[in-house]
N, C-alpha and C. Protein backbone atom coordinates (compact mmCIF):
# COMPACT_ATOMS: atom_id res chain seq x y z
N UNK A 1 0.84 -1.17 0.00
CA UNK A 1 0.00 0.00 0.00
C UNK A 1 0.90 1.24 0.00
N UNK A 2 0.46 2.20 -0.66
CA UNK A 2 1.34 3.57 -0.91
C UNK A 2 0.87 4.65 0.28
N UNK A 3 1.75 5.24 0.66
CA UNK A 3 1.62 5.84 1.73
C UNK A 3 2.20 7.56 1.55
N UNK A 4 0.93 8.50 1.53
CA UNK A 4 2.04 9.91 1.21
C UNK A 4 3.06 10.21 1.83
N UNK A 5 4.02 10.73 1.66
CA UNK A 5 4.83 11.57 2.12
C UNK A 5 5.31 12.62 2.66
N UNK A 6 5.02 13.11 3.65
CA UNK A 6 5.05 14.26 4.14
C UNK A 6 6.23 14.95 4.36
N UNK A 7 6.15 16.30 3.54
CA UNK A 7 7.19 17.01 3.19
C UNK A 7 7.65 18.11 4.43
N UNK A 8 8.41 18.21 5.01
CA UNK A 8 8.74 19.11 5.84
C UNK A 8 8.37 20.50 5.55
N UNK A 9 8.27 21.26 6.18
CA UNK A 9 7.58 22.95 6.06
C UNK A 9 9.03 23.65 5.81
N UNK A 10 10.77 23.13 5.86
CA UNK A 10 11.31 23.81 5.88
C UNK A 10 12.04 23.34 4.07
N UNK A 11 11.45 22.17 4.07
CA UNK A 11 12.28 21.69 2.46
C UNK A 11 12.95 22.11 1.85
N UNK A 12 11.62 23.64 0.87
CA UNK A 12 11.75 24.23 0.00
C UNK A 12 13.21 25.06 0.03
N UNK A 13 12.98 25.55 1.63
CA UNK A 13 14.08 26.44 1.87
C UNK A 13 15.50 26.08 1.86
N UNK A 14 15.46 24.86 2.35
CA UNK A 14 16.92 24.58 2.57
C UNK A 14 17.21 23.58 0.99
N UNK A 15 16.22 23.12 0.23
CA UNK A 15 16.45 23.20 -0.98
C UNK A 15 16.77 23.64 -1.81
N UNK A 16 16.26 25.06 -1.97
CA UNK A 16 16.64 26.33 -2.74
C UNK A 16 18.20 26.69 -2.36
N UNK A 17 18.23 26.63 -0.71
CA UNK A 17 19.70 27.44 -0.24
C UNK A 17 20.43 26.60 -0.66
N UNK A 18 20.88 24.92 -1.04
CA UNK A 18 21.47 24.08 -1.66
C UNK A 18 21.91 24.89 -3.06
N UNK A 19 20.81 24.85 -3.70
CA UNK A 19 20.75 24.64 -4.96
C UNK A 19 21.62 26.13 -5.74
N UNK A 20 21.17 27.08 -4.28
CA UNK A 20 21.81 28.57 -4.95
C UNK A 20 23.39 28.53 -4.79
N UNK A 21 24.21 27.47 -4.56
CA UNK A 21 25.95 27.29 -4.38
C UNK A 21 26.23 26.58 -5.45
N UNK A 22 27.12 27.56 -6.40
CA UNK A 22 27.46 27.09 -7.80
C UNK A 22 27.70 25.63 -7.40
N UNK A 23 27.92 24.81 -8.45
CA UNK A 23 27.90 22.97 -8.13
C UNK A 23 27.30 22.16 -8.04
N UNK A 24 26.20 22.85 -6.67
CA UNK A 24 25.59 21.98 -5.88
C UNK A 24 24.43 21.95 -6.41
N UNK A 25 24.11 20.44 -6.79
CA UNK A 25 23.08 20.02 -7.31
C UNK A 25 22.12 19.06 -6.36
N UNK A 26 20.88 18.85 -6.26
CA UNK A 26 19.82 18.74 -5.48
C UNK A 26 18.47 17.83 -6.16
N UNK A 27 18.62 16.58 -5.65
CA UNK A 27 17.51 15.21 -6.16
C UNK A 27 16.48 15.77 -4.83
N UNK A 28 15.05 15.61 -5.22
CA UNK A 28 14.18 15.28 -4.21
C UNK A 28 13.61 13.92 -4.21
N UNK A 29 14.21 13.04 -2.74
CA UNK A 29 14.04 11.99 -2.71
C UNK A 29 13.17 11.40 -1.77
N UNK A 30 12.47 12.14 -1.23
CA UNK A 30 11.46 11.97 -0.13
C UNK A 30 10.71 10.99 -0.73
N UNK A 31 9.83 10.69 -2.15
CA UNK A 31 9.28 10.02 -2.10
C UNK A 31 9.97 8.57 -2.92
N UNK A 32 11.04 8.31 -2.03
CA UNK A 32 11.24 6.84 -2.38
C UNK A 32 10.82 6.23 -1.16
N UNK A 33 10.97 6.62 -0.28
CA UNK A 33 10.11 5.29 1.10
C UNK A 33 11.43 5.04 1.75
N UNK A 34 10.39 3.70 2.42
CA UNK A 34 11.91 2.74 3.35
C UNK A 34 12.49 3.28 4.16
N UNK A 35 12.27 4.62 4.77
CA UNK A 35 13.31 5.34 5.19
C UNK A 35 14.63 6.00 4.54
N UNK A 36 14.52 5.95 3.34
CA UNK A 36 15.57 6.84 2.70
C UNK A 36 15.46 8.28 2.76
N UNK A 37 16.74 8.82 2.92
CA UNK A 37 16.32 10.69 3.42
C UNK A 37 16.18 11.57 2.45
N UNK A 38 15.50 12.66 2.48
CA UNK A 38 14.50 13.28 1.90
C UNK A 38 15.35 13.63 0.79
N UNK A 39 16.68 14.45 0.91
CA UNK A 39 17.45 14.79 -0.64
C UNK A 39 18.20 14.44 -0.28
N UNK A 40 19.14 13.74 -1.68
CA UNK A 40 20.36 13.73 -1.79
C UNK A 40 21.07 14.70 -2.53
N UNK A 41 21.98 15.22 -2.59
CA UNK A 41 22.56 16.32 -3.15
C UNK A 41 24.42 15.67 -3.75
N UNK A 42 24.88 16.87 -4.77
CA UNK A 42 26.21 16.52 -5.13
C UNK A 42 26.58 17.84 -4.99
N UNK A 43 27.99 17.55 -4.47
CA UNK A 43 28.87 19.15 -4.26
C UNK A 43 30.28 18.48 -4.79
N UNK A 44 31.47 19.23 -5.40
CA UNK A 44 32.72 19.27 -5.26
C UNK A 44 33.02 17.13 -4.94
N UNK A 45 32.27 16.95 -5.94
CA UNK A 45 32.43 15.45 -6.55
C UNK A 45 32.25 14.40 -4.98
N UNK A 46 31.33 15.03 -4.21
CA UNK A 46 31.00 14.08 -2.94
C UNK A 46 29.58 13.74 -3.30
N UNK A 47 28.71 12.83 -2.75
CA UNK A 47 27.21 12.70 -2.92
C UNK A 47 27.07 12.99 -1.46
N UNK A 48 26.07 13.77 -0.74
CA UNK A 48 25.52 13.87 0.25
C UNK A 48 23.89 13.55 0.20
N UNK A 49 23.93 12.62 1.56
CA UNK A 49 22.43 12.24 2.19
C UNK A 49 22.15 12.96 3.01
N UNK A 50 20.67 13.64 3.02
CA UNK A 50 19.94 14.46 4.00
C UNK A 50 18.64 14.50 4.60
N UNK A 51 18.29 14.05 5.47
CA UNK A 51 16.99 13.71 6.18
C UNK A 51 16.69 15.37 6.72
N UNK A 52 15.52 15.86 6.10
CA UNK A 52 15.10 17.44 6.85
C UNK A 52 13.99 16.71 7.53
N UNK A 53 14.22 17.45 8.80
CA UNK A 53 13.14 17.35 10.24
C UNK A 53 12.78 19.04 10.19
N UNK A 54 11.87 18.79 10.88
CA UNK A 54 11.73 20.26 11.20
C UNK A 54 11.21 20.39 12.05
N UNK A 55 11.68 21.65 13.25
CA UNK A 55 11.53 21.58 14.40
C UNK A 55 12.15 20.52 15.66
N UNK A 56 11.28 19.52 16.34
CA UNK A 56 12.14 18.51 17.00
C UNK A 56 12.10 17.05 16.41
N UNK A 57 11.40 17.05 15.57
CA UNK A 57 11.03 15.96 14.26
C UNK A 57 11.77 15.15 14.69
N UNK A 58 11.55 13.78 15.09
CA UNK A 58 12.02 12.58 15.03
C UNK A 58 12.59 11.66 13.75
N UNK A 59 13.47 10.57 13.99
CA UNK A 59 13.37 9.91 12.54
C UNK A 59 12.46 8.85 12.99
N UNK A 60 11.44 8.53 12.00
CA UNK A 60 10.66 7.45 12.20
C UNK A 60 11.51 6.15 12.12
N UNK A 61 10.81 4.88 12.42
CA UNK A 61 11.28 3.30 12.45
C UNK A 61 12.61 3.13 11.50
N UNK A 62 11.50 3.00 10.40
CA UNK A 62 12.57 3.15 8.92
C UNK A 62 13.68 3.83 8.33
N UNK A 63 13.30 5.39 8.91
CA UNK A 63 14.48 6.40 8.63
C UNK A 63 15.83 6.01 9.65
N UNK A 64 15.14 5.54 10.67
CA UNK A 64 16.15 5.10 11.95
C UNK A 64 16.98 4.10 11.49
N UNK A 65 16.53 2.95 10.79
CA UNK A 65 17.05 1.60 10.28
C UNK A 65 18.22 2.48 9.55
N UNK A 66 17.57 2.96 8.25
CA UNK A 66 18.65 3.48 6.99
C UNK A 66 19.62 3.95 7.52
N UNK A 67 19.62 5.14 8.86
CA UNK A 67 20.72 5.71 9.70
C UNK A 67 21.96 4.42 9.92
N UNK A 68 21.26 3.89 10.76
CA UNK A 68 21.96 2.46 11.18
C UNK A 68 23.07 1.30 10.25
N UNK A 69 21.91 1.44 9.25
CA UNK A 69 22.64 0.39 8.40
C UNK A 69 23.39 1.17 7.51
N UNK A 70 23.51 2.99 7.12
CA UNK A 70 24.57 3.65 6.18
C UNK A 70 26.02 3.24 6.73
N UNK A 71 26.54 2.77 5.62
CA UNK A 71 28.10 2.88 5.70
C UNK A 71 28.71 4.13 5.28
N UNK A 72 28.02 4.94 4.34
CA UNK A 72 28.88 5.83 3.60
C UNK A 72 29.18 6.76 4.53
N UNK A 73 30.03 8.40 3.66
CA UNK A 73 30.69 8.83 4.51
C UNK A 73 29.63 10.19 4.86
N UNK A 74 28.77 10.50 4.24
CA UNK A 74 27.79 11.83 4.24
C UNK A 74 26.13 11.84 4.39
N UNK A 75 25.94 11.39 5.53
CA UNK A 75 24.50 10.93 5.67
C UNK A 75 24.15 12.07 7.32
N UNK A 76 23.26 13.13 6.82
CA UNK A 76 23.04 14.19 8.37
C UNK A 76 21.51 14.40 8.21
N UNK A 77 20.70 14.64 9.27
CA UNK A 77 19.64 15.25 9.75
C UNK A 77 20.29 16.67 9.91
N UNK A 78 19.13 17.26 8.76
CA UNK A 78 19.13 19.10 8.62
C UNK A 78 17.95 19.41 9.71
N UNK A 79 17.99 20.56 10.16
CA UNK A 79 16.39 21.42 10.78
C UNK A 79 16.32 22.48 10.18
N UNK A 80 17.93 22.81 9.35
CA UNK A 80 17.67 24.51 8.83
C UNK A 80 19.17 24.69 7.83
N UNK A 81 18.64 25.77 6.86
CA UNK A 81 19.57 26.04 6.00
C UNK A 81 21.22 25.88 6.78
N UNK A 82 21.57 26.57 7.81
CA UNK A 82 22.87 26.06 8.39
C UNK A 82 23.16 24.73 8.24
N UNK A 83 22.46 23.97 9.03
CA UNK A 83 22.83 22.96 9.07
C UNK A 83 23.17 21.93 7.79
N UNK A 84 22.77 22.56 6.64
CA UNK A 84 22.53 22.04 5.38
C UNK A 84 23.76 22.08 4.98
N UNK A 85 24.10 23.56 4.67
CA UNK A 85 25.39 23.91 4.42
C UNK A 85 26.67 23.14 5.41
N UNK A 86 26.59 22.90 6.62
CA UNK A 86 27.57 22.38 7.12
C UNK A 86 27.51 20.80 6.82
N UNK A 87 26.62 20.65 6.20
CA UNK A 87 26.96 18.98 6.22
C UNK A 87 27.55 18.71 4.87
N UNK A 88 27.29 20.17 3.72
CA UNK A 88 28.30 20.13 2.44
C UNK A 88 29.61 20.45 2.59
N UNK A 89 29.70 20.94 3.95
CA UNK A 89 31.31 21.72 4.11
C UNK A 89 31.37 23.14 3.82
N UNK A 90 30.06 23.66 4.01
CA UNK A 90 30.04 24.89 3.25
C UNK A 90 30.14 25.98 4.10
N UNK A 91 31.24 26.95 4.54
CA UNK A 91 31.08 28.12 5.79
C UNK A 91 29.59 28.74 5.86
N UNK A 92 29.07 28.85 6.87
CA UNK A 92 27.75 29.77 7.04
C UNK A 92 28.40 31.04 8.09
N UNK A 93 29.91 31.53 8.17
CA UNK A 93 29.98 32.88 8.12
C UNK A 93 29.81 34.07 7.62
């Protein structure tokens, strides 16, 4: 059974703020399921994984599993454009 997806209220934003750093390119992946995190993004030839919460947002069952079982090296829970940027390496001075 298919189940919607509920998009965080801060997405758009920290989507857009991705997307406005020459390079950095931006998949919306929220609706693959399983717990896979919402975008993945490419910067300066790395792939980054990103689960946006917003507010005190939990990771559900599934999102928890995917945490668990990632080996790779770039997998973060965002709440806000900062945090976005620091998980690309990107100064927010």
């Amino acid at each position: 059974m298919s189940r919607a997806r509920k998009v965080d209220v801060n997405q758009a934003e920290i989507v857009e703020a991705l997307r406005s750093i020459p390079g950095c390119v931006v998949w919306l992946t929220f609706r693959v399921g399983e717990g896979f995190p919402d975008i993945l993004a490419t910067f300066m030839g790395d792939i980054y994984l990103m689960e946006i919460k917003s507010g005190d947002g939990r990771l559900t069952k599934d999102e928890q599993q995917f945490f668990d079982a990632f080996t790779g090296d770039h997998l973060a829970i965002v709440r806000s454009v900062t945090d976005a940027l620091k998980a690309i390496g990107v100064s927010t001075r």
